[in-house]
Protein backbone atom coordinates (compact mmCIF):
# COMPACT_ATOMS: atom_id res chain seq x y z
CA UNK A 1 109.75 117.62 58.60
CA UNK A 2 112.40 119.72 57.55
CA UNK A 3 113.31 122.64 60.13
CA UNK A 4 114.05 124.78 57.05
CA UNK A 5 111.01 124.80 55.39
CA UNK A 6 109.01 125.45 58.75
CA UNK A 7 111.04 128.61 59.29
CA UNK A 8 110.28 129.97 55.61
CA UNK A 9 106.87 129.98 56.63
CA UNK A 10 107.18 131.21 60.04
CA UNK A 11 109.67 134.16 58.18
CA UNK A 12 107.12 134.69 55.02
CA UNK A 13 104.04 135.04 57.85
CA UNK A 14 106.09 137.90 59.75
CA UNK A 15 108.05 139.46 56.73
CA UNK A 16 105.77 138.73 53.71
CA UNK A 17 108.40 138.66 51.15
CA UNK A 18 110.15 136.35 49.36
CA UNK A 19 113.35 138.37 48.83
CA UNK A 20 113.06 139.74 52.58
CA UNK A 21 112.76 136.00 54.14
CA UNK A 22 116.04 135.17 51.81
CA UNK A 23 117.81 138.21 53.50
CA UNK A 24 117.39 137.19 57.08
CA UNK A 25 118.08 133.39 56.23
CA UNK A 26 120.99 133.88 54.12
CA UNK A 27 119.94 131.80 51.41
CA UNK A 28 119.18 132.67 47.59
CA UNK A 29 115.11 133.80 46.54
CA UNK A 30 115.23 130.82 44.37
CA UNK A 31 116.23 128.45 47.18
CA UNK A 32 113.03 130.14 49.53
CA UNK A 33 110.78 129.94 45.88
CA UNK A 34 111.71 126.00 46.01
CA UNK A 35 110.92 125.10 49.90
CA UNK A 36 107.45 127.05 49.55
CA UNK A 37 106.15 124.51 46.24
CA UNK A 38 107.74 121.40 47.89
CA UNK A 39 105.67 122.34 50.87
CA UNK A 40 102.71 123.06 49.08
CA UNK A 41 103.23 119.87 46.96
CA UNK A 42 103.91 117.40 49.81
CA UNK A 43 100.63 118.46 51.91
CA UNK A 44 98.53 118.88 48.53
CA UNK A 45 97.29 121.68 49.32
CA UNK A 46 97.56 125.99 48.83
CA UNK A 47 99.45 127.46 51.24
CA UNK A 48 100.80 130.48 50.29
CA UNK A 49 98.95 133.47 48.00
CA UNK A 50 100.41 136.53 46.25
CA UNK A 51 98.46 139.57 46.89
CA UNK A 52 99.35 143.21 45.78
CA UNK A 53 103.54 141.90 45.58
CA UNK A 54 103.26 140.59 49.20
CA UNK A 55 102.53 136.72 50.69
CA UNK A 56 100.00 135.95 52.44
CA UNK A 57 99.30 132.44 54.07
CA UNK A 58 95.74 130.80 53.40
CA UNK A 59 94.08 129.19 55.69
CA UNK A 60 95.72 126.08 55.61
CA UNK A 61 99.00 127.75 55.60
CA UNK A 62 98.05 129.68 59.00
CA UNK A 63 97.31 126.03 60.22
CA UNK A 64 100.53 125.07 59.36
CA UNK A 65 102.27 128.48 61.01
CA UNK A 66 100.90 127.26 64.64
CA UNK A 67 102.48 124.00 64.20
CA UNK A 68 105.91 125.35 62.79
CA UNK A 69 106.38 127.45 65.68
CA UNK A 70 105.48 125.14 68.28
CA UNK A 71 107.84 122.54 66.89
CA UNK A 72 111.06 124.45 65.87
CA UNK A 73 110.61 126.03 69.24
CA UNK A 74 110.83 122.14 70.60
CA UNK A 75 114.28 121.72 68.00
CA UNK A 76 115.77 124.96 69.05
CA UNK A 77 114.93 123.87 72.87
CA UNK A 78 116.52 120.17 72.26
CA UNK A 79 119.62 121.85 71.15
CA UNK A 80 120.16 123.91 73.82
CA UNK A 81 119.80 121.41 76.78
CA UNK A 82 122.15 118.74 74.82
CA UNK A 83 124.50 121.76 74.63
CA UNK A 84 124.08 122.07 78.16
CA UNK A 85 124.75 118.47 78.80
CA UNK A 86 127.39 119.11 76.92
CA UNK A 87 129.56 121.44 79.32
CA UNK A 88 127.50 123.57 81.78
CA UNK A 89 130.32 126.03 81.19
CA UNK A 90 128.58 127.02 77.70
CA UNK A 91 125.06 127.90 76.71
CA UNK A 92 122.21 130.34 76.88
CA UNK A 93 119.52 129.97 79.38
CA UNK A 94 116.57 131.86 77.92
CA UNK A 95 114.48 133.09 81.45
CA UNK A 96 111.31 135.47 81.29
CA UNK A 97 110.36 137.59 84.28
CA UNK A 98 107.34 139.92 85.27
CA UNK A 99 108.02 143.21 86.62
CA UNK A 100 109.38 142.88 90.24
CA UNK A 101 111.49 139.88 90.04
CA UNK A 102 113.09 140.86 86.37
CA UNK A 103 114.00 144.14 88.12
CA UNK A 104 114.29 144.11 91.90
CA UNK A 105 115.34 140.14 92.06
CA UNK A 106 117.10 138.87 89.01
CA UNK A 107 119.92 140.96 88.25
CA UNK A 108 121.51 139.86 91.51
CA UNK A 109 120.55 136.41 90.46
CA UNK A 110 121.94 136.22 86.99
CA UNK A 111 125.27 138.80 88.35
CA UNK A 112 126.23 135.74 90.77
CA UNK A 113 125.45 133.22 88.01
CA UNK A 114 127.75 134.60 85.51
CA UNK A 115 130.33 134.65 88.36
CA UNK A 116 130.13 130.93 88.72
CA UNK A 117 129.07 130.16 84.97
CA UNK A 118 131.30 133.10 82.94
CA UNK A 119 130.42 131.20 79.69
CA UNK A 120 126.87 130.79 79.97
CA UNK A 121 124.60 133.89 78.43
CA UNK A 122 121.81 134.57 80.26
CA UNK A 123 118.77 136.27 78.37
CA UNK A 124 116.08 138.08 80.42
CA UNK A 125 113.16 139.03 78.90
CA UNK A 126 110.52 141.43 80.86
CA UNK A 127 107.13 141.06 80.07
CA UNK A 128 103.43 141.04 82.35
CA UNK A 129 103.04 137.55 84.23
CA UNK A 130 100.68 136.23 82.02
CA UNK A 131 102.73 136.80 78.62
CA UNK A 132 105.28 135.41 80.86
CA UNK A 133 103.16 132.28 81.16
CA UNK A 134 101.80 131.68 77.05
CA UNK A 135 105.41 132.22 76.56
CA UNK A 136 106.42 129.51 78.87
CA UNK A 137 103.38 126.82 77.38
CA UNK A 138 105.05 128.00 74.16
CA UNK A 139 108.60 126.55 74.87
CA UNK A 140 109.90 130.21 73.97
CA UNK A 141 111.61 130.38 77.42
CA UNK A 142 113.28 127.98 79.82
CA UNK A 143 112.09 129.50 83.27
CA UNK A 144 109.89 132.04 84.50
CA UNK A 145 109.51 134.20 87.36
CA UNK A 146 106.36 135.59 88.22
CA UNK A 147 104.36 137.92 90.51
CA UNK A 148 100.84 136.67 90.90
CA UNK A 149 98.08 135.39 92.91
CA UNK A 150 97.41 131.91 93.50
CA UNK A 151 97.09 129.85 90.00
CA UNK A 152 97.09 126.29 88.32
CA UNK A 153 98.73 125.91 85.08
CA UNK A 154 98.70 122.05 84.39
CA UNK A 155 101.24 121.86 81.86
CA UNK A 156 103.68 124.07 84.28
CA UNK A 157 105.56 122.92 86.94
CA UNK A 158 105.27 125.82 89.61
CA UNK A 159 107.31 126.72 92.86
CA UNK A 160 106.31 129.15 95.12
CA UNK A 161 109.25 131.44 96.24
CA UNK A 162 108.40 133.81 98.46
CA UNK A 163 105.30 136.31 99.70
CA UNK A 164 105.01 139.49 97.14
CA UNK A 165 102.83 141.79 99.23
CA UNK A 166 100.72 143.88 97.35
CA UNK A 167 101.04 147.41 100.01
CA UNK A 168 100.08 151.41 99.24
CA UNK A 169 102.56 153.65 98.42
CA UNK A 170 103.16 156.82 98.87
CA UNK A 171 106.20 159.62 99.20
CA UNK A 172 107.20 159.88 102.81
CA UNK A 173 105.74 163.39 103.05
CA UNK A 174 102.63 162.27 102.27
CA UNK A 175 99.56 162.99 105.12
CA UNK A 176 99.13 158.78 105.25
CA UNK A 177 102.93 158.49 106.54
CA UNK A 178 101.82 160.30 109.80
CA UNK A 179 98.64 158.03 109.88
CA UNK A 180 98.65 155.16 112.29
CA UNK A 181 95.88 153.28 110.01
CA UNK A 182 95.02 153.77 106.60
CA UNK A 183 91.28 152.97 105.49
CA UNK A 184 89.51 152.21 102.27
CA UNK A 185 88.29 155.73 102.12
CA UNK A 186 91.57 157.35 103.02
CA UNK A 187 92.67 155.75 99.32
CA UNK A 188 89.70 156.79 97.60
CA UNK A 189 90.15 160.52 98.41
CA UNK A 190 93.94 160.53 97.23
CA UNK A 191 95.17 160.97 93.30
CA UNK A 192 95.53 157.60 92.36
CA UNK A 193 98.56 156.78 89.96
CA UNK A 194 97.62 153.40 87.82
CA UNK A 195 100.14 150.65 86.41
CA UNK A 196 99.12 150.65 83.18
CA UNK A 197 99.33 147.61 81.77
CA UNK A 198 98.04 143.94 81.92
CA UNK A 199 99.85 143.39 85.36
CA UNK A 200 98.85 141.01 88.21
CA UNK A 201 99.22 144.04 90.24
CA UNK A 202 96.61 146.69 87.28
CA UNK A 203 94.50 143.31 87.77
CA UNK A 204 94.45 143.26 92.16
CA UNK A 205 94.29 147.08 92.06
CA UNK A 206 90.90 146.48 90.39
CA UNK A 207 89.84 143.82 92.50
CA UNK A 208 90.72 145.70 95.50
CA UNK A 209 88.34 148.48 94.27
CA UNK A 210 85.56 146.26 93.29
CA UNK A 211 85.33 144.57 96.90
CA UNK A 212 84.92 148.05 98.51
CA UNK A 213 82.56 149.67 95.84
CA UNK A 214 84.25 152.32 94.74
CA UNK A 215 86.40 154.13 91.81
CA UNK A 216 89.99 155.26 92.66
CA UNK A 217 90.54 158.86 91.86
CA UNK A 218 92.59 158.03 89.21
CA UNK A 219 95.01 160.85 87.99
CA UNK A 220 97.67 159.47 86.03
CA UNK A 221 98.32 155.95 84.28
CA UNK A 222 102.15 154.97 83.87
CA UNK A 223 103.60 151.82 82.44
CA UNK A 224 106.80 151.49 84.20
CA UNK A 225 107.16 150.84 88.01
CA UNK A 226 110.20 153.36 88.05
CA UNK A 227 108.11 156.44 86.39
CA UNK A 228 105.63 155.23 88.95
CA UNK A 229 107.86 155.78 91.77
CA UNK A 230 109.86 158.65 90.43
CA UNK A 231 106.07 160.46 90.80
CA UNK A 232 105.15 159.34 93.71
CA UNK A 233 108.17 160.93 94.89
CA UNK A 234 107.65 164.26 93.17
CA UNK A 235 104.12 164.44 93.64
CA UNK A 236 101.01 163.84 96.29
CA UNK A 237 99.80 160.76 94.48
CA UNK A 238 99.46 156.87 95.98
CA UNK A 239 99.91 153.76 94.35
CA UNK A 240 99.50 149.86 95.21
CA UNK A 241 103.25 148.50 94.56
CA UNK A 242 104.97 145.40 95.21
CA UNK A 243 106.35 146.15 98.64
CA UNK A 244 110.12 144.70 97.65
CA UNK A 245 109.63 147.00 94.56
CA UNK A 246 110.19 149.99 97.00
CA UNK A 247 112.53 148.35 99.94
CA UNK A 248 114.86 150.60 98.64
CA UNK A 249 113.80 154.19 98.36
CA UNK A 250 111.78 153.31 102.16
CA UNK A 251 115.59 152.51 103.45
CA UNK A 252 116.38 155.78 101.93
CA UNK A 253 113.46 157.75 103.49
CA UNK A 254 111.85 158.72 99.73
CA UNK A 255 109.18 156.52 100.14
CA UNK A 256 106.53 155.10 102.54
CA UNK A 257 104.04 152.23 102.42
CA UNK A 258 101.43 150.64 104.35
CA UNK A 259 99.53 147.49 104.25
CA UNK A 260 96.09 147.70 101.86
CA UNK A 261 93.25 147.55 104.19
CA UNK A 262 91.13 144.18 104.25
CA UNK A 263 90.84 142.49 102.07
CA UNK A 264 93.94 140.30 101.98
CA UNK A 265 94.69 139.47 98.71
CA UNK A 266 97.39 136.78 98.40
CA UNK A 267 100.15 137.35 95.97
CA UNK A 268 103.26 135.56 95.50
CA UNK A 269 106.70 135.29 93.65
CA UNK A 270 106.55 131.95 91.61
CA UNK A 271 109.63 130.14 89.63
CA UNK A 272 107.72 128.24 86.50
CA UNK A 273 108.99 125.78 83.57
CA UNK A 274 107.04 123.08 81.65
CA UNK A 275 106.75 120.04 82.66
CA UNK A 276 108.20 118.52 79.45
CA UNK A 277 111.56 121.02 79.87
CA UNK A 278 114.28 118.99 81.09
CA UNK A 279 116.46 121.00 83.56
CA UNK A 280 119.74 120.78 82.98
CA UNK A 281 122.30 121.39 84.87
CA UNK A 282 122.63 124.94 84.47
CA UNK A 283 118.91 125.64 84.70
CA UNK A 284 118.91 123.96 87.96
CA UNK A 285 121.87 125.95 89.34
CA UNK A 286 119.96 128.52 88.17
CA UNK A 287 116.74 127.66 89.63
CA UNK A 288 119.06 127.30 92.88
CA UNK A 289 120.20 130.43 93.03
CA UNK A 290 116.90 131.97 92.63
CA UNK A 291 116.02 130.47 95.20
CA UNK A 292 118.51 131.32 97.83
CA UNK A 293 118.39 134.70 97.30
C-alpha cells in the first residue's frame, strides 16, 4: 500500500479539504484528487463524500483511517530505528511522560543524554498515564514513563523504576505540619485542592475517599501540579501529590507532607515500550539513563 495515499486520508479526515491536505503535503489538488479515486477504485468501494464544500469519510473510509494510522505509524517507526542503526549519533527518540517523571525526572534525563548524544533530538510529550499508554499501543511514541498503580498491559513491555508515593500536602504553615499524625478526618475538614484531570493521582485521590466514606471538601480544581503547589503555598488548602513532585520546595521549607493514612495504595514510576519496538541503541542508552537516575 502506498504510504502516500494512506496519509491523504489520514490529512482529508483531520483537515477536510482537498486544497488544505495539498498545502500541508506539498503536492498539487490534482495530484490529492488522483490518490483519493485510485483508492476508491482499488478497494471498490466509496470512501470519501462531499458535503456542504467539505470531505467527509464514509464508513468504509473511517475503516480505512484506523488502519492508515496504525500502519504509517509502523513506516515512520521502521525508519527511525534503521536511522538509529545507522549512527546512534543522529535521530529522534520520540518519549511520552505523565506528570511527575516528564517534569521532576526527565529533564535531567534527556539534559545528560544530549551531553553524550548532541545529535540525537529528543521529543517529550506530557500527557496523563493512560494517554501515555493508547499512545504507546499506538506506536506514536518509542518509550514511556509513567506514574501509576500496579497494571498489565500485554502488548507492553513494563519496568518498574522506582516507588512514587502518593503523600498529603500542605504549606509548611499549615496546622497538620505541627501534627505528629494526620487522620482521615483531619483531611476531610481541610479545603481540598483537586488535580483536575484524568491522572493516576485525580483517580487514587478518589479511591482514597471512597475507602473511608467520605467527600473531600473540595475548594478548588487545578490542572497543573505547579498551580497546585504555587496555592498550596499561598493558601490553607491540602492536596495528595507525588511526594518527589515536592522534594524541592520541602528542602526549601515552602512545603510539608505527610504520609496518607491507611490505606496504602501502591503507586509506582514505570518505563514502558511495545513489545514489537526494537530498542536501538539509543533507546537503550536512553532507557539506561533513566534508570540510573
Amino acid at each position: 500500500m502506498n504510504i502516500t495515499k494512506l496519509e491523504i486520508v489520514m490529512l482529508l479526515a483531520k483537515h477536510k479539504k482537498v486544497s488544505s491536505v495539498a498545502e500541508v503535503m506539498g503536492i498539487k489538488q490534482p495530484t490529492v484528487t488522483f490518490h483519493m479515486k485510485s483508492l476508491e477504485e482499488h478497494y471498490g468501494v466509496r470512501l470519501f463524500e462531499q458535503r456542504g464544500g467539505v470531505i467527509i469519510l464514509t464508513e468504509a473510509g473511517q475503516a480505512l483511517l484506523h488502519y492508515a494510522s496504525k500502519i504509517t505509524a509502523l513506516s515512520q517507526e521502521t525508519e527511525r530505528v534503521l536511522l538509529e542503526y545507522c549512527e546512534v549519533e543522529r535521530g529522534t527518540i520520540s518519549i511520552g511522560a505523565s506528570y511527575v517523571p516528564g517534569t521532576y525526572m526527565l529533564p535531567r534525563v534527556i539534559s545528560q543524554f544530549n551531553l553524550e548524544y548532541p545529535g540525537v533530538a529528543v521529543k517529550l510529550m506530557i500527557k496523563p498515564a493512560p494517554v501515555i499508554r493508547q499512545l504507546l499501543l499506538e506506536h506514536q511514541l518509542d518509550l514511556g514513563f509513567i506514574s501509576s498503580q500496579p497494571f498489565d498491559e500485554p502488548k507492553l513491555h513494563i519496568r518498574k523504576m522506582c516507588e512514587d508515593e502518593l503523600v498529603v500536602v500542605y504549606s509548611a504553615n499549615h496546622r497538620f505540619a505541627s501534627m505528629s499524625r494526620i487522620e482521615a478526618f483531619d483531611i476531610a475538614q481541610e479545603p481540598f485542592i483537586f488535580h483536575g484531570t484524568k491522572s493516576t493521582t485525580s483517580d487514587m485521590t478518589v479511591q482514597w475517599a471512597a475507602a473511608h466514606n467520605m467527600e473531600l471538601n473540595y475548594c478548588m480544581e487545578l490542572d497543573s501540579l505547579e498551580s497546585i503547589k504555587r496555592a498550596l503555598m499561598i493558601g490553607n488548602g491540602i492536596s495528595f501529590m507525588s511526594r518527589q513532585a515536592v522534594t524541592e520546595e520541602m528542602n526549601n521549607g515552602i512545603l510539608a507532607c505527610a504520609p496518607l493514612p491507611p490505606p496504602e495504595q501502591e503507586r509506582y514510576m514505570y518505563a514502558c515500550y511495545h513489545r514489537e519496538r526494537w530498542l536501538s541503541k539509543g533507546l537503550q542508552e536512553f532507557l539506561r539513563m533513566a534508570e540510573e537516575m
